[in-house]
Protein backbone atom coordinates (compact mmCIF):
# COMPACT_ATOMS: atom_id res chain seq x y z
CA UNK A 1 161.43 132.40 112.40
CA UNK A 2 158.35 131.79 110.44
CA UNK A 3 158.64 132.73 106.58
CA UNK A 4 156.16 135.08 105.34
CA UNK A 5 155.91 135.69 101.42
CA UNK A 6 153.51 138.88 100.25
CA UNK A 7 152.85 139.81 97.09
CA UNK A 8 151.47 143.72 95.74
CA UNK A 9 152.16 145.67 93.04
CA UNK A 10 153.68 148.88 92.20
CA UNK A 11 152.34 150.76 89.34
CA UNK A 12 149.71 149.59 86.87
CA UNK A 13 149.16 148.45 83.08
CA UNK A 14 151.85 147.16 81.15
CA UNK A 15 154.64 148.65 83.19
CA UNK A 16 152.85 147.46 86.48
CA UNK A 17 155.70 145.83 88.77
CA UNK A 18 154.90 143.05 91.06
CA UNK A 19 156.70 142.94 94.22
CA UNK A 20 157.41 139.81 96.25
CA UNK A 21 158.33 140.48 100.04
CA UNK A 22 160.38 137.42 101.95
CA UNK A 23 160.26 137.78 105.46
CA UNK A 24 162.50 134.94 107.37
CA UNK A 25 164.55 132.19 105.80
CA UNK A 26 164.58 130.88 102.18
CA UNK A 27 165.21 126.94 102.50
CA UNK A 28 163.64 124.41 100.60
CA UNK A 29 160.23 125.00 101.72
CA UNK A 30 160.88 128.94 101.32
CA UNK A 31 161.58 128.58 97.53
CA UNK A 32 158.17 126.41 96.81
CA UNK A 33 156.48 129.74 98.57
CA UNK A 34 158.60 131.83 96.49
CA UNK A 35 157.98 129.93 93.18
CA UNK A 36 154.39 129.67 93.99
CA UNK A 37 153.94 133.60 94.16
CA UNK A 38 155.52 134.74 91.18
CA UNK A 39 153.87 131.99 89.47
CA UNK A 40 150.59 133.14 90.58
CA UNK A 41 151.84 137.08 89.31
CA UNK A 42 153.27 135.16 85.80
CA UNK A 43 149.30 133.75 85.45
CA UNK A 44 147.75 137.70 86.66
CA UNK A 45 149.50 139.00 83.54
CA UNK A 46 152.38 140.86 85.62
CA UNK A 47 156.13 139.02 84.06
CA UNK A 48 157.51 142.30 85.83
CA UNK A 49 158.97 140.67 88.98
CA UNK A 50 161.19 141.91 91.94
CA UNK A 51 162.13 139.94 95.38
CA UNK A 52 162.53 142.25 98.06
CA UNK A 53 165.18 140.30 99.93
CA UNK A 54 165.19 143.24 103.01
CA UNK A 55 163.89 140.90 105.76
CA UNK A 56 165.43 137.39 104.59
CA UNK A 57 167.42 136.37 107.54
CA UNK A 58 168.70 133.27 105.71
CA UNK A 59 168.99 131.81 101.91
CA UNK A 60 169.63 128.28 100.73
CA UNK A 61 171.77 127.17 97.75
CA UNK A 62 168.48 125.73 96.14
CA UNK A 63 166.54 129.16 95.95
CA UNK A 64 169.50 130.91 94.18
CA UNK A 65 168.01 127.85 91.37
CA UNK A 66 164.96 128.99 92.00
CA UNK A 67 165.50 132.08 91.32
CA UNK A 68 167.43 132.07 87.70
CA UNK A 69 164.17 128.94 87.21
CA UNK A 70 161.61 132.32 87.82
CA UNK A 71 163.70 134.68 85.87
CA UNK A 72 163.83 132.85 82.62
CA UNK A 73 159.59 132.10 83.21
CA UNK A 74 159.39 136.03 83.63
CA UNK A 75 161.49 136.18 80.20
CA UNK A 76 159.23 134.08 78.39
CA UNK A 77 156.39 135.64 79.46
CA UNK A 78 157.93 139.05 77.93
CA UNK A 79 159.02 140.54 81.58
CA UNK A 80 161.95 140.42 84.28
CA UNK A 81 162.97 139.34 87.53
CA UNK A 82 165.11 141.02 89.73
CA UNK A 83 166.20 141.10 93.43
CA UNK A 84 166.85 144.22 96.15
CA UNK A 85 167.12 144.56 99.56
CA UNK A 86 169.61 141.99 100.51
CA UNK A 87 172.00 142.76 103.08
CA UNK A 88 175.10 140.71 105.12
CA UNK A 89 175.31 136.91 104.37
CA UNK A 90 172.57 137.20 102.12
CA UNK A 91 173.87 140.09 99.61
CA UNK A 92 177.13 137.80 99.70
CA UNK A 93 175.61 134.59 98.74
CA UNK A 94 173.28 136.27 96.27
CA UNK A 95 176.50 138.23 94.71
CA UNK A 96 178.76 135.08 94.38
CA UNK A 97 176.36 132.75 92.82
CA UNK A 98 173.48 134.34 91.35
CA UNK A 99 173.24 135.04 87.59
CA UNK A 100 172.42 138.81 86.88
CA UNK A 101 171.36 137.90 83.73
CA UNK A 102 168.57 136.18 85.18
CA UNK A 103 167.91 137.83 88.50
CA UNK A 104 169.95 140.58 88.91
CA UNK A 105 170.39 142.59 92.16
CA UNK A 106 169.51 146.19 93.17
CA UNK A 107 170.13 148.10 96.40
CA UNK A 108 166.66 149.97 96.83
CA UNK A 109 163.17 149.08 95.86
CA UNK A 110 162.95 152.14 93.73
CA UNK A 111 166.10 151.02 91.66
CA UNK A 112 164.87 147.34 91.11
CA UNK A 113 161.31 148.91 89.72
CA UNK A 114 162.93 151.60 87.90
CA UNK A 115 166.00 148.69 86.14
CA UNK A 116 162.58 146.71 85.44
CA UNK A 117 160.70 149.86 83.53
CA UNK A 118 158.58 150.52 86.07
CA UNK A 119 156.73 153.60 86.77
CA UNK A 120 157.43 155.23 90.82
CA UNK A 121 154.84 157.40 92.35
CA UNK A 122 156.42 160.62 93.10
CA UNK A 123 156.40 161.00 97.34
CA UNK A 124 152.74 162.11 98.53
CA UNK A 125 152.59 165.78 99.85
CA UNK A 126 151.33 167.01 103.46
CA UNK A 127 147.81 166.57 103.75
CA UNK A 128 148.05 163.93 100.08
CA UNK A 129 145.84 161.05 100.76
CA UNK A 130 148.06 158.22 100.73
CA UNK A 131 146.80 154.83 99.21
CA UNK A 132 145.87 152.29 102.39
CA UNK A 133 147.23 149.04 102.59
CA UNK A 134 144.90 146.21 101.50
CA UNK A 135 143.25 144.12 103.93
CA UNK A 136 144.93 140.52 104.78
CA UNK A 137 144.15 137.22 105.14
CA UNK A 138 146.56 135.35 107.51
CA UNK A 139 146.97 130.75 107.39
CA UNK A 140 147.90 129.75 110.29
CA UNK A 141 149.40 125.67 110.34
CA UNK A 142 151.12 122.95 111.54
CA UNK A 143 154.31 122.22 109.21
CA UNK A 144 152.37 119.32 107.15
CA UNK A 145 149.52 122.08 106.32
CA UNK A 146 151.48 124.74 105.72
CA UNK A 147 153.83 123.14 102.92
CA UNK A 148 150.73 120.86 101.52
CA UNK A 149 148.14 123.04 101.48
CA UNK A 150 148.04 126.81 102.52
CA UNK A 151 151.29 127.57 100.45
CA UNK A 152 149.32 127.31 97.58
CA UNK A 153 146.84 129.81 98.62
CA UNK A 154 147.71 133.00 96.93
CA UNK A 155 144.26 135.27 97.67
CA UNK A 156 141.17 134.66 99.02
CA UNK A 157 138.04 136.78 98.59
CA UNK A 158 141.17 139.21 96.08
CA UNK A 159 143.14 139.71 99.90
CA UNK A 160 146.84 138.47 99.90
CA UNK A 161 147.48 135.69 101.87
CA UNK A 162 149.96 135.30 104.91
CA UNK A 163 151.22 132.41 105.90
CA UNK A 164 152.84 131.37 109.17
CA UNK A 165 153.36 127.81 110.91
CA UNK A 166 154.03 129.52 114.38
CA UNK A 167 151.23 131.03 116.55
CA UNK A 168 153.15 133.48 118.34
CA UNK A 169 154.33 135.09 114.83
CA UNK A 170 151.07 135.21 113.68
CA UNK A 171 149.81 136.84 116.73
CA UNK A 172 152.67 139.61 116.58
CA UNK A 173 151.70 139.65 112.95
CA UNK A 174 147.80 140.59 113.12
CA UNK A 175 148.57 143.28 115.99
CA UNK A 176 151.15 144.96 113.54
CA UNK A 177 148.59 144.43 110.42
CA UNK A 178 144.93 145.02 108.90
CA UNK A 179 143.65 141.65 108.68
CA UNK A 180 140.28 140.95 107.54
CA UNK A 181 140.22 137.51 108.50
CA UNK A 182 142.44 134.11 110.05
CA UNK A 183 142.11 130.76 108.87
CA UNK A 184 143.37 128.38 111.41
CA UNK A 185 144.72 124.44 110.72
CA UNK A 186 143.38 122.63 114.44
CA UNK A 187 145.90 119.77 113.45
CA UNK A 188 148.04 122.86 115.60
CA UNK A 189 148.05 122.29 119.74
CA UNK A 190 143.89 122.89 120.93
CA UNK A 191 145.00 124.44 124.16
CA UNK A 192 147.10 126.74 121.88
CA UNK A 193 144.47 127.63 119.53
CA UNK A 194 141.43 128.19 121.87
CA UNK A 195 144.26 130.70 123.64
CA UNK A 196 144.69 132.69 120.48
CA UNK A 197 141.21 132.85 119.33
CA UNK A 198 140.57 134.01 122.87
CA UNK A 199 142.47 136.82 122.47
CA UNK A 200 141.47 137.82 119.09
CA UNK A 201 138.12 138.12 120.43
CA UNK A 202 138.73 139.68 123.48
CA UNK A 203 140.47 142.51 121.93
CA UNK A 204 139.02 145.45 121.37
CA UNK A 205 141.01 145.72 117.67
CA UNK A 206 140.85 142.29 116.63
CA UNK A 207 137.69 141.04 117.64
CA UNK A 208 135.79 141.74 114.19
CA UNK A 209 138.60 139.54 112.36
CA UNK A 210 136.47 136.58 110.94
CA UNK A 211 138.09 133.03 112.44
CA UNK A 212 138.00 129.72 110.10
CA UNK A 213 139.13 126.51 111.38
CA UNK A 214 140.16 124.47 108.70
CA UNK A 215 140.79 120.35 109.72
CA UNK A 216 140.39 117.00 109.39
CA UNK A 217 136.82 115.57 109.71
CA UNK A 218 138.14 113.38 112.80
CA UNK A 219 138.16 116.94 114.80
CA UNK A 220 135.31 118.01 114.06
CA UNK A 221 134.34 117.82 117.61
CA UNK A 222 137.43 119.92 118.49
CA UNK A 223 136.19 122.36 115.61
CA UNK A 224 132.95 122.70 117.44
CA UNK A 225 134.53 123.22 120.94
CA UNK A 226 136.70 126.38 119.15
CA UNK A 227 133.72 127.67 117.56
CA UNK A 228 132.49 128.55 120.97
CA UNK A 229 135.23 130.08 121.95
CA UNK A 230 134.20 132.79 119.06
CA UNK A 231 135.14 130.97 115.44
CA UNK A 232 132.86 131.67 112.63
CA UNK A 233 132.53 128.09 111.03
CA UNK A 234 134.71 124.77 110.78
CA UNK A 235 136.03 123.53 107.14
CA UNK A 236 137.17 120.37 106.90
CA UNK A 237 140.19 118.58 104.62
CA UNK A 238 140.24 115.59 103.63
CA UNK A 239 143.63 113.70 103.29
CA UNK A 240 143.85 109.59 101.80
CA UNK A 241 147.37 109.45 103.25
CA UNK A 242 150.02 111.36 105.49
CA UNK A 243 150.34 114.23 102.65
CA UNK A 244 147.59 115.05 99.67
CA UNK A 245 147.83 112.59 97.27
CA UNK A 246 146.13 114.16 94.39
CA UNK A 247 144.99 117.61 92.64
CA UNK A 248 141.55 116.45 93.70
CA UNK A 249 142.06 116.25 96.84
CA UNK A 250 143.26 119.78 97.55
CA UNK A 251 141.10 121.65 94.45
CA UNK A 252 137.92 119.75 96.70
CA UNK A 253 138.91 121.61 99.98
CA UNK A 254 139.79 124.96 98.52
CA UNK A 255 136.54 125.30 97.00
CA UNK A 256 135.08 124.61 100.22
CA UNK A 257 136.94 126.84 101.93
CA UNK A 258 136.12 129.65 99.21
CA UNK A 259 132.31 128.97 99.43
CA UNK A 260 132.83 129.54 103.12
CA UNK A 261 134.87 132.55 103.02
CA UNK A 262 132.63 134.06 100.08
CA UNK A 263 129.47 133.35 102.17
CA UNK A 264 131.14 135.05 105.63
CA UNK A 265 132.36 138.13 103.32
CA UNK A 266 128.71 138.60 102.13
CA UNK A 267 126.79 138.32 105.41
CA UNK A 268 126.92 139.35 109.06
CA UNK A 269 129.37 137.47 111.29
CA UNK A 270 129.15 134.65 114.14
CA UNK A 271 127.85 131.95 111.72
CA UNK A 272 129.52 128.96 113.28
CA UNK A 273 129.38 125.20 111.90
């Protein structure tokens, strides 16, 4: 199962919570994703931190580190982190060796926000306008992409980020969610990708979701085939070796793919490169 880490946030001002949903298995990867998002809510201003642990199928002996390593950077930055949700194998593991000093462990989202002194919003009444959810972004990659590069993409364009390295989980994904837009790595199987873009665009709810290709310059031609198919423009990434080799490297594409995004978000669609 493909692991999908969310962020949004309960609340506002100080007492604003951030909450971190884990959908699929925590390994080593898993807890870079993890790390990454809190760290991105630690640099927002929000030290208020809970893991909603509800859909984790799976956790690894490393993330329980990786947790008690994110509760004492919540600490210093004059917040907490704490964990809910967890149920079977998972509750177990997290029971026997985590440190509730550092992360401890709530049944219900409302009691990890309330042990973290945050504010809940009382339940809205019939005919309340309830607050929508915000429009997504979903990175789609092959395993190399997906741990060197999108896992380090928390927003784009101020929409959350999903991240998947599995096509079919994506799919199921975007029919179950708003998504504004999909950026997708063509390092991933052609025949695979044209198929999906295919049916974005040939459904009747999907086909205003903007498509980026993101690649290597070497498929560029590839990039141009899938823009026909009904992509709005082709990025490409430049690596020196079999992984990013330097800061440089990866700052140089992400501002490229921001330009692009920013430039898609403030015109009309279909401009393919």
């Amino acid at each position: 199962m493909a692991l999908e880490v969310r962020r949004r946030r309960i609340g506002s001002g100080e007492r604003a919570v951030e909450i971190v949903d884990i959908v699929g298995r925590l390994d080593a990867p898993g807890s870079a994703l993890l790390r990454s998002a809190v760290q991105e809510a630690l640099k927002e201003g929000s030290p208020r931190v809970a893991i909603n642990l509800s859909d984790c199928i799976e956790i690894h002996r490393e993330t329980v580190g990786t947790l008690h390593s994110l509760g004492r950077a919540c600490k210093r930055a004059g917040g907490h982190l704490a964990v809910f949700g967890a149920k079977g194998d998972v509750y177990e593991y997290i029971k026997t060796f985590s440190d509730r000093s550092l992360a401890p462990w709530f049944d219900s989202e409302r009691d990890a926000v309330t042990g973290l002194g945050g504010d809940i919003k009382p339940e809205p009444q019939p005919g309340e306008a309830v607050e929508k959810e915000p429009d997504l972004v979903v990175a789609l990659g092959t395993d190399r992409v997906f741990r060197t590069l999108f896992w380090k993409l928390g927003k784009l364009g101020g929409r959350p980020v999903a991240k998947f390295d599995n096509i079919g989980a994506a799919a199921d994904y975007i029919t179950r969610r708003k998504v504004h837009s999909v950026i997708v790595d063509i390092s991933l199987p052609p025949h695979d990708v044209a198929g999906f873009i295919r049916r974005l665009k040939m459904s009747k709810e999907t086909r205003g979701i903007g498509i980026f290709l993101v690649g290597p310059p070497s498929v560029r031609s590839v990039g141009w085939i899938l823009a026909g198919e009904g992509a709005d423009k082709f990025v490409p990434y430049v690596f020196s070796g079999e992984e990013i080799s330097s800061k440089l490297e990866a700052r140089a594409f992400f501002q490229r793919l921001k330009e692009a995004y920013d430039r898609f978000d403030a015109g009309p669609r279909g401009d393919s490169a």
